[in-house]
C-alpha atoms as a PDB file:
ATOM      1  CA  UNK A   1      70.589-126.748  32.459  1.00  0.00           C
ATOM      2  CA  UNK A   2      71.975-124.744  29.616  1.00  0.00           C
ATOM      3  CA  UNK A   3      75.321-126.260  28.146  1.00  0.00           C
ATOM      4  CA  UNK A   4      75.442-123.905  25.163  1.00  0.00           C
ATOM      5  CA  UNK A   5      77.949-121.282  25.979  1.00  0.00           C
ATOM      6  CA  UNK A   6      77.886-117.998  23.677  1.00  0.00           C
ATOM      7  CA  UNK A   7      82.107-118.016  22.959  1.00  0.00           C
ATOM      8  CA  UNK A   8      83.900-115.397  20.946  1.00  0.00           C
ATOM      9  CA  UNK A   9      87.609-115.535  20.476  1.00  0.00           C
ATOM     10  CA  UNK A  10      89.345-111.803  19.764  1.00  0.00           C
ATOM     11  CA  UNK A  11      92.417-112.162  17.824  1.00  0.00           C
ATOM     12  CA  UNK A  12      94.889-109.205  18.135  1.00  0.00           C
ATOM     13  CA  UNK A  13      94.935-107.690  21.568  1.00  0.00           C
ATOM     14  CA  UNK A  14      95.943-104.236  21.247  1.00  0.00           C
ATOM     15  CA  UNK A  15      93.870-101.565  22.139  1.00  0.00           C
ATOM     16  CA  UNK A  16      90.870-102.006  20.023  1.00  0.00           C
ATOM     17  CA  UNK A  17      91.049-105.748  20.949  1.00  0.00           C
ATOM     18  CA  UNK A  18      91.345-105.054  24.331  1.00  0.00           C
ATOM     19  CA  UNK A  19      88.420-102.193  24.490  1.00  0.00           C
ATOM     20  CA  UNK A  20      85.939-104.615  22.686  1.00  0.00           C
ATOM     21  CA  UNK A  21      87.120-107.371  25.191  1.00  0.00           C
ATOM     22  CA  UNK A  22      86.780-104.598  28.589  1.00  0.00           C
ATOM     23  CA  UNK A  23      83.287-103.859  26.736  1.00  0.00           C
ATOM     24  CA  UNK A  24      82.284-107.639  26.589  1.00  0.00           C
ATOM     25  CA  UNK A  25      83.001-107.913  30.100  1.00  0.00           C
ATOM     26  CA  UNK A  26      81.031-105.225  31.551  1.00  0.00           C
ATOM     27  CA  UNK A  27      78.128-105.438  29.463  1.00  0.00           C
ATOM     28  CA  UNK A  28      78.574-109.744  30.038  1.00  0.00           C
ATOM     29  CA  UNK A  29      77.837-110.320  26.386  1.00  0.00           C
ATOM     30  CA  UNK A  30      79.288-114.142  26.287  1.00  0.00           C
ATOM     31  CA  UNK A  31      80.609-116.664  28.417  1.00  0.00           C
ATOM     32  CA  UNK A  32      83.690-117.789  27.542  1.00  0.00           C
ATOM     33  CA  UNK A  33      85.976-115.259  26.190  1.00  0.00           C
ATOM     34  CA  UNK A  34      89.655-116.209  24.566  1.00  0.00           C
ATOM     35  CA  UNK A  35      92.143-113.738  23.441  1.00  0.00           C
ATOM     36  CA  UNK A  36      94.872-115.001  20.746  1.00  0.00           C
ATOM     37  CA  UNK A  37      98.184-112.668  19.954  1.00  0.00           C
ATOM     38  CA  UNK A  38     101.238-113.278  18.479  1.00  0.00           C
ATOM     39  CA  UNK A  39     102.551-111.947  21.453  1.00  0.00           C
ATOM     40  CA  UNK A  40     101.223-114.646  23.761  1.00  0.00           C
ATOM     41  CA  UNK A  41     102.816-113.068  26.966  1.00  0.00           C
ATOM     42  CA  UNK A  42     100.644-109.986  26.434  1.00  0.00           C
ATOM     43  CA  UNK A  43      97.417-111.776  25.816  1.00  0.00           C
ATOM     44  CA  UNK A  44      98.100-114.013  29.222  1.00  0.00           C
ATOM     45  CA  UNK A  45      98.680-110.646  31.200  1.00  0.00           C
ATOM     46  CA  UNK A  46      95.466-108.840  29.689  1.00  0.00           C
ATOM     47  CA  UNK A  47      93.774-112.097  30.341  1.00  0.00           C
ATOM     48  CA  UNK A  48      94.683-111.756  34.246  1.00  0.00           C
ATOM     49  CA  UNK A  49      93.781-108.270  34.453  1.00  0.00           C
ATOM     50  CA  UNK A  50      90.390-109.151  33.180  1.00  0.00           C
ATOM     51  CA  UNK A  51      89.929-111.506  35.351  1.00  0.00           C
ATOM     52  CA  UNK A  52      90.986-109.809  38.186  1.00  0.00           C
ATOM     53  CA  UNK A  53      87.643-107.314  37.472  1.00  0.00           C
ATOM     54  CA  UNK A  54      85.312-110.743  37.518  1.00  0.00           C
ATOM     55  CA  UNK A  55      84.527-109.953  41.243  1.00  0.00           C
ATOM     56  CA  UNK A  56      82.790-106.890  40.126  1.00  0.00           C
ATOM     57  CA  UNK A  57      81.032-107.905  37.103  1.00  0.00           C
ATOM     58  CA  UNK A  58      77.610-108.812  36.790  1.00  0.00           C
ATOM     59  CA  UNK A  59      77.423-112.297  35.180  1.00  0.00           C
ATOM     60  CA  UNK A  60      80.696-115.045  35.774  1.00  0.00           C
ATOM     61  CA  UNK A  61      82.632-115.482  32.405  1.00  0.00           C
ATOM     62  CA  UNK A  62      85.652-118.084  31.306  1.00  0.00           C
ATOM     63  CA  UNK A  63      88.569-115.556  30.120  1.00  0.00           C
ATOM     64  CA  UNK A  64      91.622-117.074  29.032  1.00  0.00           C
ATOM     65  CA  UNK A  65      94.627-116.861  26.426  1.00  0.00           C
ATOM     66  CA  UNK A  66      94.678-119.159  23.901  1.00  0.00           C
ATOM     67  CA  UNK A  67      95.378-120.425  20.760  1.00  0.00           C
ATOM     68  CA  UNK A  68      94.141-121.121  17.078  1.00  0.00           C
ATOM     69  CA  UNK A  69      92.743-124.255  18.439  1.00  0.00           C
ATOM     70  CA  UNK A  70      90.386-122.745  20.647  1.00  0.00           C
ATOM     71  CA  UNK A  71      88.204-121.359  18.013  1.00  0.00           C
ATOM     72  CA  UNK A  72      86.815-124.878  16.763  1.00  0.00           C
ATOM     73  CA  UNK A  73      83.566-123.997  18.681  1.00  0.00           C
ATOM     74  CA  UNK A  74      83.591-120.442  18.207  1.00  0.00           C
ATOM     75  CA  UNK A  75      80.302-118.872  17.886  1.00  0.00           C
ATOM     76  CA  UNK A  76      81.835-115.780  16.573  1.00  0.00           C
ATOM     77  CA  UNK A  77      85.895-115.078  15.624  1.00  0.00           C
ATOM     78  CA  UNK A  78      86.866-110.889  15.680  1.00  0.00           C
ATOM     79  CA  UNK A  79      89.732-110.275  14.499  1.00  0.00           C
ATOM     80  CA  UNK A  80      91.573-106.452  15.762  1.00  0.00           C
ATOM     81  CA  UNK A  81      95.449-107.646  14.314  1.00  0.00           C
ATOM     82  CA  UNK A  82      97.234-105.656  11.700  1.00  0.00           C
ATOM     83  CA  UNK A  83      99.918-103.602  11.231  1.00  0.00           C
ATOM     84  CA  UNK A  84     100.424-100.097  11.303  1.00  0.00           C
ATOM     85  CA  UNK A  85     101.424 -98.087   8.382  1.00  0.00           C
ATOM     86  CA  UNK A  86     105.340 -97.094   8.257  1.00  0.00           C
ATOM     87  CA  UNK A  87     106.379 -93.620   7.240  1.00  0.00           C
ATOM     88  CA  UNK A  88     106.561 -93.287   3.842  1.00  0.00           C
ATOM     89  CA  UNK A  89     104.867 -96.651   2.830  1.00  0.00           C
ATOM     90  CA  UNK A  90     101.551 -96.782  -0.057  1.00  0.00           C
ATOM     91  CA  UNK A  91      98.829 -97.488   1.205  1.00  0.00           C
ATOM     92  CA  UNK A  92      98.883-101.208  -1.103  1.00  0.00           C
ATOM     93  CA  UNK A  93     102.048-101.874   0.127  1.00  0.00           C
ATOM     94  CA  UNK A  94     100.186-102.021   3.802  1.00  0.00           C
ATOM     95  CA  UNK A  95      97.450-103.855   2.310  1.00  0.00           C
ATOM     96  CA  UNK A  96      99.452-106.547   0.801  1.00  0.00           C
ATOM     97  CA  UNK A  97     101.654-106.883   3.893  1.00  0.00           C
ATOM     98  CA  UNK A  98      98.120-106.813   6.425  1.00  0.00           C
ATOM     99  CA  UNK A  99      96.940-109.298   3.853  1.00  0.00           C
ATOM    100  CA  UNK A 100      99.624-111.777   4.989  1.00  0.00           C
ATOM    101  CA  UNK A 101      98.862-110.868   8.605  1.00  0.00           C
ATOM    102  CA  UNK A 102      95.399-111.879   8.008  1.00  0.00           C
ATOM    103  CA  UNK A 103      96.336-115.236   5.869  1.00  0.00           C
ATOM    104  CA  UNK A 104      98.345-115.993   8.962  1.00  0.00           C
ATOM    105  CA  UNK A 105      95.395-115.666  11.039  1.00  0.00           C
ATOM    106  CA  UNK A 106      92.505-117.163   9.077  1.00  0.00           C
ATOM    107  CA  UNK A 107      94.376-120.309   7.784  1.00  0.00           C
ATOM    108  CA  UNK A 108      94.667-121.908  11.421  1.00  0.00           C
ATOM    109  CA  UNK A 109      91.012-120.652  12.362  1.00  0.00           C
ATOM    110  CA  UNK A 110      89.582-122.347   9.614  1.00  0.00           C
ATOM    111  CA  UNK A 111      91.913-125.238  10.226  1.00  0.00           C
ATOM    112  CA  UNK A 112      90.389-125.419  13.393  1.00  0.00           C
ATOM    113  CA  UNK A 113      87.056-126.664  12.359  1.00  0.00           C
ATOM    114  CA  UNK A 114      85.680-122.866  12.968  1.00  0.00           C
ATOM    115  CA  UNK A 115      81.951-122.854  11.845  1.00  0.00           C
ATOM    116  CA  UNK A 116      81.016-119.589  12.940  1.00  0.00           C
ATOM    117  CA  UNK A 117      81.115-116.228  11.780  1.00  0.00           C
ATOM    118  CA  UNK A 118      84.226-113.804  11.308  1.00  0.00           C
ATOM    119  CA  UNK A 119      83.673-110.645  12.829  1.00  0.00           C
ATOM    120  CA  UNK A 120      86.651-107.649  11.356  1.00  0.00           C
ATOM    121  CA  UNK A 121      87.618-104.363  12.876  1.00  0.00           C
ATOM    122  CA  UNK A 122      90.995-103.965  11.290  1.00  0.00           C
ATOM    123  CA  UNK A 123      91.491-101.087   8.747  1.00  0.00           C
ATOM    124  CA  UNK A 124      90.570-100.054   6.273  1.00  0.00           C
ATOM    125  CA  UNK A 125      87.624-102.811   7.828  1.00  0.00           C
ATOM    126  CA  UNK A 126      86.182-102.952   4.151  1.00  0.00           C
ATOM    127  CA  UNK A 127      89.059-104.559   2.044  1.00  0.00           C
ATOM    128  CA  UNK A 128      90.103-106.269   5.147  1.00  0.00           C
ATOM    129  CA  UNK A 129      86.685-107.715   5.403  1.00  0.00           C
ATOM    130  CA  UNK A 130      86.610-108.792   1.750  1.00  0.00           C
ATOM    131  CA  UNK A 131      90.143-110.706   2.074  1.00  0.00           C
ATOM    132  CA  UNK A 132      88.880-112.437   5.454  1.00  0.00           C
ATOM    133  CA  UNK A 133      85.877-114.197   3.049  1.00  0.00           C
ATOM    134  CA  UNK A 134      88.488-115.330  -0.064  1.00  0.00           C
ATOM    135  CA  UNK A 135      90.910-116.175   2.722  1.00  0.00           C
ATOM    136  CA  UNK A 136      88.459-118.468   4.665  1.00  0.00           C
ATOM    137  CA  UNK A 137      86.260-119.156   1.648  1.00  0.00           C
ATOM    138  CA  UNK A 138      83.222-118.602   4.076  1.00  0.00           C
ATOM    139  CA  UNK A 139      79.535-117.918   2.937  1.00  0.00           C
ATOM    140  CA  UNK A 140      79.658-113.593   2.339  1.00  0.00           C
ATOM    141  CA  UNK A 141      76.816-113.594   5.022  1.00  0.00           C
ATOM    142  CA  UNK A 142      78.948-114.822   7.582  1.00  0.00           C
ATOM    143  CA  UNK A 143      81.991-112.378   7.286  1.00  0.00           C
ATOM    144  CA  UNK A 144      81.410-109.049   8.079  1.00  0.00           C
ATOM    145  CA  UNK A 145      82.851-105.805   9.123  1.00  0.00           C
ATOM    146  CA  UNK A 146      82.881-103.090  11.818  1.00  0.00           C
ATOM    147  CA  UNK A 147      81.829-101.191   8.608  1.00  0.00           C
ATOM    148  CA  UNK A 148      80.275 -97.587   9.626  1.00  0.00           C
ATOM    149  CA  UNK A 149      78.865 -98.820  12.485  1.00  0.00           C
ATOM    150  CA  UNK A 150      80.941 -96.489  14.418  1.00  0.00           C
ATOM    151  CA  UNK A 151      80.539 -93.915  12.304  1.00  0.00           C
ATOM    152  CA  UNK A 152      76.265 -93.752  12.365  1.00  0.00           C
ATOM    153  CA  UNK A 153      76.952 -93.264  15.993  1.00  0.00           C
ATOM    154  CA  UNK A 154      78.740 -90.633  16.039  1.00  0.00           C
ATOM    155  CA  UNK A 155      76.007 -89.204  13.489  1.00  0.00           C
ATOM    156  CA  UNK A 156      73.479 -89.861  15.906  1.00  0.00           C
ATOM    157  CA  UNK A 157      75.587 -88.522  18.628  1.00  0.00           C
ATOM    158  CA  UNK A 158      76.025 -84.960  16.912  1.00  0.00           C
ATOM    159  CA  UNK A 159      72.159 -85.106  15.820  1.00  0.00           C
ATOM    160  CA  UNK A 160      70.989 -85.653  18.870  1.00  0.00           C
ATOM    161  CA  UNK A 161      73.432 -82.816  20.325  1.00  0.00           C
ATOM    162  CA  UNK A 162      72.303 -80.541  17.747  1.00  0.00           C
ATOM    163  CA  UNK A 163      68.519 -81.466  17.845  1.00  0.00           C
ATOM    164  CA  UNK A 164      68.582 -81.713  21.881  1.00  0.00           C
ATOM    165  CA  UNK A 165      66.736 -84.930  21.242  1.00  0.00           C
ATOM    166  CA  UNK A 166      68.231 -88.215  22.764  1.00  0.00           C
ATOM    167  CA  UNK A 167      70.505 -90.167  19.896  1.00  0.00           C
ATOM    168  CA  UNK A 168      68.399 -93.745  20.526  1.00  0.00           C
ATOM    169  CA  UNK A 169      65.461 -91.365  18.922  1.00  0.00           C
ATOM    170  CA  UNK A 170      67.771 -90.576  15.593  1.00  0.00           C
ATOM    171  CA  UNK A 171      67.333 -92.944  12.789  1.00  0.00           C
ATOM    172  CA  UNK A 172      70.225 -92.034  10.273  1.00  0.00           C
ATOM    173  CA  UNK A 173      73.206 -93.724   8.886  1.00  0.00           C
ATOM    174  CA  UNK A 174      76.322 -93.462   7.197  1.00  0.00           C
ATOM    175  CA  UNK A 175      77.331 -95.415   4.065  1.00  0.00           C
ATOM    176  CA  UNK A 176      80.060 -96.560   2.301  1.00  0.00           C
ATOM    177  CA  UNK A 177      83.671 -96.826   2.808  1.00  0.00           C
ATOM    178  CA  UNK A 178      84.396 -96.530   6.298  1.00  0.00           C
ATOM    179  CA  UNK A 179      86.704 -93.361   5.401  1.00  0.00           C
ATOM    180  CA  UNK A 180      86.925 -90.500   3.058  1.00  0.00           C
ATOM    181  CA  UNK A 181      84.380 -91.235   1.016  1.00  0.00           C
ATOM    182  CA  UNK A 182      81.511 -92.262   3.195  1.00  0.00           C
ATOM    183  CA  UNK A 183      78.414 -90.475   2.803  1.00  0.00           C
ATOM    184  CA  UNK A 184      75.002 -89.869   4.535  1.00  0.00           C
ATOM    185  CA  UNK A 185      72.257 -90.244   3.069  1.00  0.00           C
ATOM    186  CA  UNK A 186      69.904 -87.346   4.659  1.00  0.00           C
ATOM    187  CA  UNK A 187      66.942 -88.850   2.215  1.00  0.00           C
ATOM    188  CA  UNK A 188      66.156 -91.618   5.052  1.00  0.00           C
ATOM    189  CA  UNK A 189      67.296 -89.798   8.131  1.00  0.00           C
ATOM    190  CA  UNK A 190      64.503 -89.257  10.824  1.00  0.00           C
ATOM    191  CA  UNK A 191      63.685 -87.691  13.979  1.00  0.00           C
ATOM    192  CA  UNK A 192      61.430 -90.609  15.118  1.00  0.00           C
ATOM    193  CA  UNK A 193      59.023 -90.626  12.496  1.00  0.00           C
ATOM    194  CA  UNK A 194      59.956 -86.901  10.873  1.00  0.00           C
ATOM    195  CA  UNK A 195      62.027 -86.713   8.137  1.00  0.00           C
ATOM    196  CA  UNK A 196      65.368 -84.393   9.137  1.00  0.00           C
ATOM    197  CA  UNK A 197      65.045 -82.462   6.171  1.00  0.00           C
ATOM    198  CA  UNK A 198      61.491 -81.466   6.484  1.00  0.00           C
ATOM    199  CA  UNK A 199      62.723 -79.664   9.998  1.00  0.00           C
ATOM    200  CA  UNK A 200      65.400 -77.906   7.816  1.00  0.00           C
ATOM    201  CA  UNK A 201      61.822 -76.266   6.059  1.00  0.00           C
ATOM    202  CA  UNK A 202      60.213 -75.878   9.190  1.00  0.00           C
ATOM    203  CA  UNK A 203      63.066 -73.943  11.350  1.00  0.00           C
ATOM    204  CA  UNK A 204      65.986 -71.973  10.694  1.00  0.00           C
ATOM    205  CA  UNK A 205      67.817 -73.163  13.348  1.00  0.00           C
ATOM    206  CA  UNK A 206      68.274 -76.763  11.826  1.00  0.00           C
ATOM    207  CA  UNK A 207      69.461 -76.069   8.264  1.00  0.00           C
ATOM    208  CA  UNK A 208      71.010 -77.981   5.600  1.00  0.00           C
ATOM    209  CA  UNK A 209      74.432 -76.239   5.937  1.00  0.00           C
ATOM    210  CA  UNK A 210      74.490 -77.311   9.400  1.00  0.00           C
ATOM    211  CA  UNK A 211      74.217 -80.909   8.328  1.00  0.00           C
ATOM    212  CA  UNK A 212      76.787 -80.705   6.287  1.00  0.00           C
ATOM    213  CA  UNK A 213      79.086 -80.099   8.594  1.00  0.00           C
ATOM    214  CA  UNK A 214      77.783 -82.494  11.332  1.00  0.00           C
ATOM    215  CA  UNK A 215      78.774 -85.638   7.796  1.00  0.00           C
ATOM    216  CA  UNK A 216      81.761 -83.489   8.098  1.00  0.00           C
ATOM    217  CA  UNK A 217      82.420 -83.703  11.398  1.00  0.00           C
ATOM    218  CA  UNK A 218      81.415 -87.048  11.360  1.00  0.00           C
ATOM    219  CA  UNK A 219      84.116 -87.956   8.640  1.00  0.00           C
ATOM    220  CA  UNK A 220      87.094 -86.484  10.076  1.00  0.00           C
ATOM    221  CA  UNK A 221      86.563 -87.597  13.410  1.00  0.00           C
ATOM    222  CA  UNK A 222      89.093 -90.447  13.529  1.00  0.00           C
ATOM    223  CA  UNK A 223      91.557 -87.563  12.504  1.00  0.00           C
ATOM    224  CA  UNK A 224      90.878 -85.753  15.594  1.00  0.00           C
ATOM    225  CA  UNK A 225      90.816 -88.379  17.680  1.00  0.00           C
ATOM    226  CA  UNK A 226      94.033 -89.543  16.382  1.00  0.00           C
ATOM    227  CA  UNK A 227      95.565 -86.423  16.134  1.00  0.00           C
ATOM    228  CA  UNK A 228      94.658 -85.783  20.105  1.00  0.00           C
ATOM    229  CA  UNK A 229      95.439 -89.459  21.561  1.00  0.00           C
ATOM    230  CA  UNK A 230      96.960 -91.330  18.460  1.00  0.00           C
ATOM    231  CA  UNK A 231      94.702 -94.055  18.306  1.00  0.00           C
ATOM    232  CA  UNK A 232      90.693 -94.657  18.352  1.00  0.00           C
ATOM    233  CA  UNK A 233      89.145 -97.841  20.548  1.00  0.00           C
ATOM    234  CA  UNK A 234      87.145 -97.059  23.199  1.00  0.00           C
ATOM    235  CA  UNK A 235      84.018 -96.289  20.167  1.00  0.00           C
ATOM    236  CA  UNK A 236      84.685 -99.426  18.027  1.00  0.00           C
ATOM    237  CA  UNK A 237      84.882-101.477  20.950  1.00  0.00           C
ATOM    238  CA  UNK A 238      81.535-100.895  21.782  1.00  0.00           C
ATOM    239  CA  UNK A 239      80.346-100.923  18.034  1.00  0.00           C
ATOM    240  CA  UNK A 240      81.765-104.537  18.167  1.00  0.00           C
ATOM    241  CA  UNK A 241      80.170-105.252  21.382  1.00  0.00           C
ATOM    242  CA  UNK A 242      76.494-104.197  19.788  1.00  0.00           C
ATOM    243  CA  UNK A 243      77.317-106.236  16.791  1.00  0.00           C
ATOM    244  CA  UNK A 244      78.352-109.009  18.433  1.00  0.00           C
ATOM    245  CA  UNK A 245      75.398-108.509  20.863  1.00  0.00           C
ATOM    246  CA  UNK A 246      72.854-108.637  17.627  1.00  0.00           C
ATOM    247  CA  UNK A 247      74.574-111.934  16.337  1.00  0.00           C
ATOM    248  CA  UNK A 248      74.500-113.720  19.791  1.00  0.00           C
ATOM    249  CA  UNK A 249      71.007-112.772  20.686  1.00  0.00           C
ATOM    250  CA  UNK A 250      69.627-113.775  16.978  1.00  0.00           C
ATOM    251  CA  UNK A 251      68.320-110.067  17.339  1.00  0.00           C
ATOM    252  CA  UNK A 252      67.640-108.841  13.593  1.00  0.00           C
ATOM    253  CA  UNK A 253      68.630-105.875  14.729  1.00  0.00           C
ATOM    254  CA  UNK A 254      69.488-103.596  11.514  1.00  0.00           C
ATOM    255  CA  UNK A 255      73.401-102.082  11.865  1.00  0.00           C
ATOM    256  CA  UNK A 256      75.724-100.343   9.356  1.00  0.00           C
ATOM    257  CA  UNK A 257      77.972-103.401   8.841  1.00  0.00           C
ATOM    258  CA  UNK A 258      80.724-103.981   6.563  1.00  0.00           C
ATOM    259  CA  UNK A 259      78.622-106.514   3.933  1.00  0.00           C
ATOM    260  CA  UNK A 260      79.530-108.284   0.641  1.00  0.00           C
ATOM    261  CA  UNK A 261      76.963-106.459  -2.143  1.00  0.00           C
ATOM    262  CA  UNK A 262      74.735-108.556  -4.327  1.00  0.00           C
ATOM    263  CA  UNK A 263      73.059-106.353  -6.517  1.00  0.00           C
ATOM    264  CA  UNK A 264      72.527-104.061  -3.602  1.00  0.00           C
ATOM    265  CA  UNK A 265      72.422-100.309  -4.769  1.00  0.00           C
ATOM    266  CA  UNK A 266      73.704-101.630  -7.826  1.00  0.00           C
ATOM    267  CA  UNK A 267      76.463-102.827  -6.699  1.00  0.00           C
ATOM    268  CA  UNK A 268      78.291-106.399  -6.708  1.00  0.00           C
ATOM    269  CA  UNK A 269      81.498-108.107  -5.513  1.00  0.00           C
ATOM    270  CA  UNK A 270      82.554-105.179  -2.563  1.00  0.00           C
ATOM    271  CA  UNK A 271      82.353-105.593   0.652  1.00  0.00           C
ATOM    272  CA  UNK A 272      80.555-101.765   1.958  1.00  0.00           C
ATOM    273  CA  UNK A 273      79.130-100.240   4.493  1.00  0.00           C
ATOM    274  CA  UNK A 274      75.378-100.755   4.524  1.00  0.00           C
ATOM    275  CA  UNK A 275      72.392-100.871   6.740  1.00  0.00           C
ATOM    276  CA  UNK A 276      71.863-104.862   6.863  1.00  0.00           C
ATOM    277  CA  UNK A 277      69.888-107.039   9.784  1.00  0.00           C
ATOM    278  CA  UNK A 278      71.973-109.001  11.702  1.00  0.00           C
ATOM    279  CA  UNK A 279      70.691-112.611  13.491  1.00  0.00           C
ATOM    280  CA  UNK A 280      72.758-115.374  14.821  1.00  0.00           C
ATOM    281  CA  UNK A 281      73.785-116.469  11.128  1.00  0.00           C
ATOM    282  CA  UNK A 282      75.627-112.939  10.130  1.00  0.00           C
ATOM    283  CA  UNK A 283      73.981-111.259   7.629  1.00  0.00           C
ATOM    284  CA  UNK A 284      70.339-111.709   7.221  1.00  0.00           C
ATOM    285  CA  UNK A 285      69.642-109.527   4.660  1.00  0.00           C
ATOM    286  CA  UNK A 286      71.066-106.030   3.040  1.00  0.00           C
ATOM    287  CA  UNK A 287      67.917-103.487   4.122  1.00  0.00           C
ATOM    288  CA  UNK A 288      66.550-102.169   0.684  1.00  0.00           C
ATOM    289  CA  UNK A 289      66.702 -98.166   0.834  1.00  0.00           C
ATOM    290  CA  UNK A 290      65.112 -95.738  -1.575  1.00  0.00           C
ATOM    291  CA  UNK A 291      68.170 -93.696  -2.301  1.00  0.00           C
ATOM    292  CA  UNK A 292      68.498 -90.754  -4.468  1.00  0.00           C
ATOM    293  CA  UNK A 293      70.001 -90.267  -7.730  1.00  0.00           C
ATOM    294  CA  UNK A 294      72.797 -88.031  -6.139  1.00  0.00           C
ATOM    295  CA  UNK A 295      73.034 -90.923  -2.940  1.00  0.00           C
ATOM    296  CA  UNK A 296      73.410 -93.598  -5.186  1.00  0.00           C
ATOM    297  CA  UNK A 297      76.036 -91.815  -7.053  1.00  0.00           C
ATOM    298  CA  UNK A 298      78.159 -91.595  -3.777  1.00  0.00           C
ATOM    299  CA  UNK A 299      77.272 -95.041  -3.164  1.00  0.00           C
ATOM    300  CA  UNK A 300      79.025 -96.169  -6.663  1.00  0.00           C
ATOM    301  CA  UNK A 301      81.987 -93.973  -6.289  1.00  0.00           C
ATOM    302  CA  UNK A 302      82.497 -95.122  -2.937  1.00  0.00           C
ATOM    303  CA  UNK A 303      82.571 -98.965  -3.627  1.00  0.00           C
ATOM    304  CA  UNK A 304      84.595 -97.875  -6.868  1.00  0.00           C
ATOM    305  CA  UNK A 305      87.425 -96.917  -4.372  1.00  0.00           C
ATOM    306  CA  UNK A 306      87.582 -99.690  -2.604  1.00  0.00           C
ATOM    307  CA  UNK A 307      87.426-102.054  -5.980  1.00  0.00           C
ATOM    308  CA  UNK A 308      90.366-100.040  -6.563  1.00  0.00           C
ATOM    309  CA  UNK A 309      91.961-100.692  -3.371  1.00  0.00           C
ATOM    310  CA  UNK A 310      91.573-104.026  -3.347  1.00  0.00           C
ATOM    311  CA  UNK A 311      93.230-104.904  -7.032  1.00  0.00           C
ATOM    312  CA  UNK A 312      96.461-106.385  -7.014  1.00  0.00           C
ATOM    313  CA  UNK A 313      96.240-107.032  -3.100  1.00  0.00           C
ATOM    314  CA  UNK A 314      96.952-110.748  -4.345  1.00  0.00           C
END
């Protein structure tokens, strides 16, 4: 009889929170499922309403609303709070003031006797990543970010739409900050086993200006979306769902995660986004790629942003 139960506890239960948690649920990813807010009323009523869909689900799971104390056995701890920016406010000044959100958080987790791994989808998800591991003090392998997880799917998403080709049969990711200055790198993108840019030699119809404009697209879509329906969550919900899926299943399955570099494309001391395989213990391993001069330029001047960022956060 199994007495291990796969448990992840979702602090902040907003709308990302919750569409990670209604994601969970349907695709019955753990077994025991708590939700933490400073609003405790809210988390008890999104707690019930999950519930309520048990009947229909297709594995039984525990879902309740808890507290810090809950996460002592933890396998994984994702963390959705922050604040939002106000009008008129830098974007430090939100840092510093989602910093003290998060040192509210991840002083009582820890506290807990939390062993697991930390799990972050707040924005910007790289910074906020990189305070989560001096806040906790954790191994870098076992925080990680949302990263551009999110954002290689929607780059397989417009491939595939462009290509007519299914998007499970794209293999190409985006890098970098998860925001303006993320970058693909169309050096290791494939079509199974052909290399994208060979089929910009071979036919017209699939040409390099076109994949410009798909990273494009693919760069300012959280504009769009925001723009349209003032939020995004339905997409990084299930991003955190297949992340969480790869750490619970000890999968190695390689995903654009938010990771602390080591020497990694040159770079050290930033947390990035960067293809890495992911197993029950976080991080496995950042995947070596053979970038180009010109990719590895955006690479440095990406992580140089958010080095910039993250000065005087503290």
């Amino acid at each position: 009889m199994r007495v291990d139960k796969r448990k992840v506890v979702i602090v902040g239960t907003g709308m990302v929170g919750m569409s990670y948690a209604y994601s969970l649920l349907n695709q019955s990813v753990c077994d025991e499922l708590v939700l933490i807010d400073v609003n405790k009323t809210r988390a008890i009523g999104e707690a019930m309403d999950l519930n309520h869909g048990l009947a229909f689900a297709n594995a039984s799971m525990t879902i309740y609303a808890g507290e810090y104390s809950d996460c002592a056995d933890a396998d994984i701890v994702v963390i959705c709070a922050g604040v939002a920016q106000k009008p008129g406010e830098t974007r430090l000044d939100l840092l510093k003031r989602n910093a003290q959100v998060f040192r509210s958080i991840i002083d009582p987790v820890t506290s807990s006797g939390f062993n697991g791994i930390f799990l972050v989808a707040t924005n910007p998800v790289d910074i906020m990543t990189r305070i989560t591991c001096v806040l906790s003090g954790f191994n870098p392998r076992r925080v990680l970010g949302s990263g551009t997880a999110l954002d290689t799917a929607r780059l397989r998403y417009l491939l595939g739409e462009y290509l007519k080709v299914d998007p499970r049969n794209v293999h190409a990711y985006v890098m970098g900050e998860h925001g303006d200055s993320e970058f693909v790198p169309w050096s290791q993108a494939l079509l199974a086993t052909k290399p994208i840019l060979e089929l910009c030699g071979e036919n017209d119809a699939v040409c390099r200006e076109r994949l410009d404009q798909i990273e494009e697209e693919v760069r300012t879509a959280a504009y769009k979306i925001i723009e349209a329906k003032n939020a995004t969550y339905y997409g990084i919900g299930m991003a955190l769902t297949r992340i969480t899926k790869a750490i619970l299943g000890d999968e190695h399955s390689v995903l654009t995660v938010s990771a602390m570099m080591r020497g990694d494309f040159g770079q050290r001391d930033v947390f990035v986004g960067a293809p890495c395989i992911i197993n029950q213990n976080g991080i496995q391993k950042v995947l070596p790629l053979s970038l180009t001069d010109g990719e590895m330029e955006k690479m440095s001047k990406s992580c140089d942003t958010l080095r910039e960022s993250f000065e005087g956060i503290f």
